[in-house]
N, C-alpha and C. Protein backbone atom coordinates (compact mmCIF):
# COMPACT_ATOMS: atom_id res chain seq x y z
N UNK A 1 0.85 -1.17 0.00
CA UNK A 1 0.00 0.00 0.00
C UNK A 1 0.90 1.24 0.00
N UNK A 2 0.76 2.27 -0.68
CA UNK A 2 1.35 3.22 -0.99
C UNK A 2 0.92 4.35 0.37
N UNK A 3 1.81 5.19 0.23
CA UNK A 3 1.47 6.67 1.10
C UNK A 3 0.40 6.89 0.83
N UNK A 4 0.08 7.26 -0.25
CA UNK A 4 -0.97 8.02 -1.02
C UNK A 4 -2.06 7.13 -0.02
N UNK A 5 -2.03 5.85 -0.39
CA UNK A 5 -3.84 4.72 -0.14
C UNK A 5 -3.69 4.79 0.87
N UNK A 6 -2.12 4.54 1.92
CA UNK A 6 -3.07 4.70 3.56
C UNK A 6 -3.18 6.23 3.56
N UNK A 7 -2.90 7.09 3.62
CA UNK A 7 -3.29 8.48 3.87
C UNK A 7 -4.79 8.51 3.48
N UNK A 8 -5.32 7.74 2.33
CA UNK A 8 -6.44 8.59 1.78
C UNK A 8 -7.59 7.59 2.68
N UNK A 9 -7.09 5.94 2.75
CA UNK A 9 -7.94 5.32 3.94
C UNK A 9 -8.14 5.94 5.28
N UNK A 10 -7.14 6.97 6.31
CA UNK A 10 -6.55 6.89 7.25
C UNK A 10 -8.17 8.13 7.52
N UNK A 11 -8.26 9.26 6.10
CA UNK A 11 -8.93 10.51 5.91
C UNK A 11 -10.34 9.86 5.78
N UNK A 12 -10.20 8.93 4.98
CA UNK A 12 -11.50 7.74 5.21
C UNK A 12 -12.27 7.13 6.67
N UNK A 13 -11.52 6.56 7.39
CA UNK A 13 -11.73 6.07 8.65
C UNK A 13 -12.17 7.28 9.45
N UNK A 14 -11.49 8.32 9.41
CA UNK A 14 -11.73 9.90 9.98
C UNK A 14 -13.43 10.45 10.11
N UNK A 15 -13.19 10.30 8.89
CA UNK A 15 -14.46 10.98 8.25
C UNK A 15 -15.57 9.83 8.69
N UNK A 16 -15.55 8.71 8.40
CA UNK A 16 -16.83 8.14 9.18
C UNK A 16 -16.74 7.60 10.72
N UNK A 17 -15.47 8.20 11.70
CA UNK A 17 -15.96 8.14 12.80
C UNK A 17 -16.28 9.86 13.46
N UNK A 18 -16.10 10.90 12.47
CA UNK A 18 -16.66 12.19 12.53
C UNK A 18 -18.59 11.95 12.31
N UNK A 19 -18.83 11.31 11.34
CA UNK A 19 -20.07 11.53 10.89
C UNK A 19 -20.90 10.73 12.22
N UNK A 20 -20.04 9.75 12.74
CA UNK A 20 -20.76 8.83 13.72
C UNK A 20 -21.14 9.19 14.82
N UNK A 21 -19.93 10.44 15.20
CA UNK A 21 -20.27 10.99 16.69
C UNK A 21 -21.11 12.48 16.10
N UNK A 22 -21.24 12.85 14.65
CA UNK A 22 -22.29 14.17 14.81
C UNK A 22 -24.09 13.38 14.56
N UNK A 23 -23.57 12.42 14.18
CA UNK A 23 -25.43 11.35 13.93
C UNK A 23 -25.50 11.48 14.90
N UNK A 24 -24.95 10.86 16.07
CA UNK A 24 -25.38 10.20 17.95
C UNK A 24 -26.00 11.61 18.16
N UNK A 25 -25.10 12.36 18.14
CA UNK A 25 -25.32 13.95 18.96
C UNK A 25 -26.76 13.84 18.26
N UNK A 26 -27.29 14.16 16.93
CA UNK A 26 -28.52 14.67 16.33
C UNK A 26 -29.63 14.08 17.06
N UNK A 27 -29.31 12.91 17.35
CA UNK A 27 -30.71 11.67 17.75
C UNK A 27 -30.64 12.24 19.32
N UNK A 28 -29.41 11.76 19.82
CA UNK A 28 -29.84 12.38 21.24
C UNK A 28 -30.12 13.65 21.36
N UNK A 29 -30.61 14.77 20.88
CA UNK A 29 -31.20 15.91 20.76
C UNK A 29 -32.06 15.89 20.38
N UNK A 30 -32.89 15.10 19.30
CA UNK A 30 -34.04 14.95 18.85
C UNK A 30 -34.68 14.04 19.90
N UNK A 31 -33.95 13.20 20.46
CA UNK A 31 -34.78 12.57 21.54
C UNK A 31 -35.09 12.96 22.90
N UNK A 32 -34.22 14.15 22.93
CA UNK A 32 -34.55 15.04 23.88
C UNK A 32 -35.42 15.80 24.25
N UNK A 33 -35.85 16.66 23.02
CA UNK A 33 -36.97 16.96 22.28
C UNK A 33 -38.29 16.52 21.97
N UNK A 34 -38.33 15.49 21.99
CA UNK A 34 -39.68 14.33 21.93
C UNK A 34 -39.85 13.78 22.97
N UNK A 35 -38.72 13.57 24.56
CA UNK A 35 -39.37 13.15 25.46
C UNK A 35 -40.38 15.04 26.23
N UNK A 36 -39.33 16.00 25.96
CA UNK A 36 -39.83 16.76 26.63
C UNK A 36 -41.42 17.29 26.03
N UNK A 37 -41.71 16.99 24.84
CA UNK A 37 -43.03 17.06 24.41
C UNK A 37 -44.10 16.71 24.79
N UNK A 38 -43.87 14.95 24.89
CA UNK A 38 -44.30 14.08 25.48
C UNK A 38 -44.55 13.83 26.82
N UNK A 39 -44.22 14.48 27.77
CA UNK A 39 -44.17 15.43 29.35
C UNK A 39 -45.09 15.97 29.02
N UNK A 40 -44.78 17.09 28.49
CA UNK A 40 -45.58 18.04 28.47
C UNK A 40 -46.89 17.85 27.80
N UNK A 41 -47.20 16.64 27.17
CA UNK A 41 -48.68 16.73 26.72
C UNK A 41 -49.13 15.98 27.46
N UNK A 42 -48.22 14.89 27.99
CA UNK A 42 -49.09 14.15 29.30
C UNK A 42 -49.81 15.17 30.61
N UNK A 43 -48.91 16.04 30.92
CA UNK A 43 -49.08 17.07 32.18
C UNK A 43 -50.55 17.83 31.60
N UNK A 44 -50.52 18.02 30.20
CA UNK A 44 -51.72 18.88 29.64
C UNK A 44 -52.91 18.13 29.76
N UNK A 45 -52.87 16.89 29.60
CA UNK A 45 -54.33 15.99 29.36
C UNK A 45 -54.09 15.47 30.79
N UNK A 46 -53.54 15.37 31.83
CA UNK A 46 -53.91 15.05 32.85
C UNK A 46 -54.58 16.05 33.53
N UNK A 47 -54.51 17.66 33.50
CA UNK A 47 -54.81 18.70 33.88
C UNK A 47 -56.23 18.55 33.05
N UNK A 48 -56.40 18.54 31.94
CA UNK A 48 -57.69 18.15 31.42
C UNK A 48 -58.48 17.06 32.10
N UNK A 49 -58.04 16.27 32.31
CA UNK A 49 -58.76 15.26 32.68
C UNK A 49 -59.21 15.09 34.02
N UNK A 50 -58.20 16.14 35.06
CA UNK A 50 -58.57 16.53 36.62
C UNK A 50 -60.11 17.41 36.30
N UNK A 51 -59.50 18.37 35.21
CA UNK A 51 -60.59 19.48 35.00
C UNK A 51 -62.16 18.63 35.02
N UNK A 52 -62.11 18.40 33.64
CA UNK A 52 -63.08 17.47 33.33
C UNK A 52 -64.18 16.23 34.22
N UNK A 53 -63.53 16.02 35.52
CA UNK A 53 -63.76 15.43 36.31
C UNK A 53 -64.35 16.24 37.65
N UNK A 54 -63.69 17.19 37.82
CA UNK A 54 -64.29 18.77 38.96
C UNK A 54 -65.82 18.84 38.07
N UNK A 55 -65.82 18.98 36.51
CA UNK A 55 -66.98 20.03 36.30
C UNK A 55 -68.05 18.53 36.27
N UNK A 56 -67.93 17.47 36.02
CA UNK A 56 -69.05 15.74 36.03
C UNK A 56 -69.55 15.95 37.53
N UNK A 57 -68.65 16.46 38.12
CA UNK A 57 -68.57 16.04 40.06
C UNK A 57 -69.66 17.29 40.62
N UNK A 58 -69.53 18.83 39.81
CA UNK A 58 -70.10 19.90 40.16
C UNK A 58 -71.54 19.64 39.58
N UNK A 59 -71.33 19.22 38.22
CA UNK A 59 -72.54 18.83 37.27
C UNK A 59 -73.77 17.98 38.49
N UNK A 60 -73.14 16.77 38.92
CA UNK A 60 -74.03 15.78 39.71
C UNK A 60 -74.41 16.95 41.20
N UNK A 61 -73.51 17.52 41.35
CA UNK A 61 -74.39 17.85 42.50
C UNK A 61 -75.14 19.11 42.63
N UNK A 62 -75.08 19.86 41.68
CA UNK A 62 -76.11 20.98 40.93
C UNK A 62 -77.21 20.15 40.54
N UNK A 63 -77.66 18.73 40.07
CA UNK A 63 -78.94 18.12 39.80
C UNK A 63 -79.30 17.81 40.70
């Protein structure tokens, strides 16, 4: 193997353990992102669903 082929393998190997650690980073940020959503819409429909349950509870005892 010449200078040239390992140098240009060596820029090779480089480059796809560069791309490997900026993929990881993307996902774990995007998954960061989708759990904190996912919080937050649970917290929303549980607050709905407390709500929703006060006004059935007020409803029955106004009849």
């Amino acid at each position: 193997m010449s200078n040239k082929e390992l140098q240009e393998a060596i820029n090779r190997m480089n480059l796809e353990r560069t791309y490997k650690t900026l993929s990881t980073e993307n996902i774990s940020s995007g998954r960061d992102h989708v759990s904190t959503i996912l919080s937050t819409a649970g917290d929303v429909l549980a607050i709905g669903a407390s709500a929703a349950s006060i006004m059935v509870a007020i409803h029955k005892l106004c009849s």
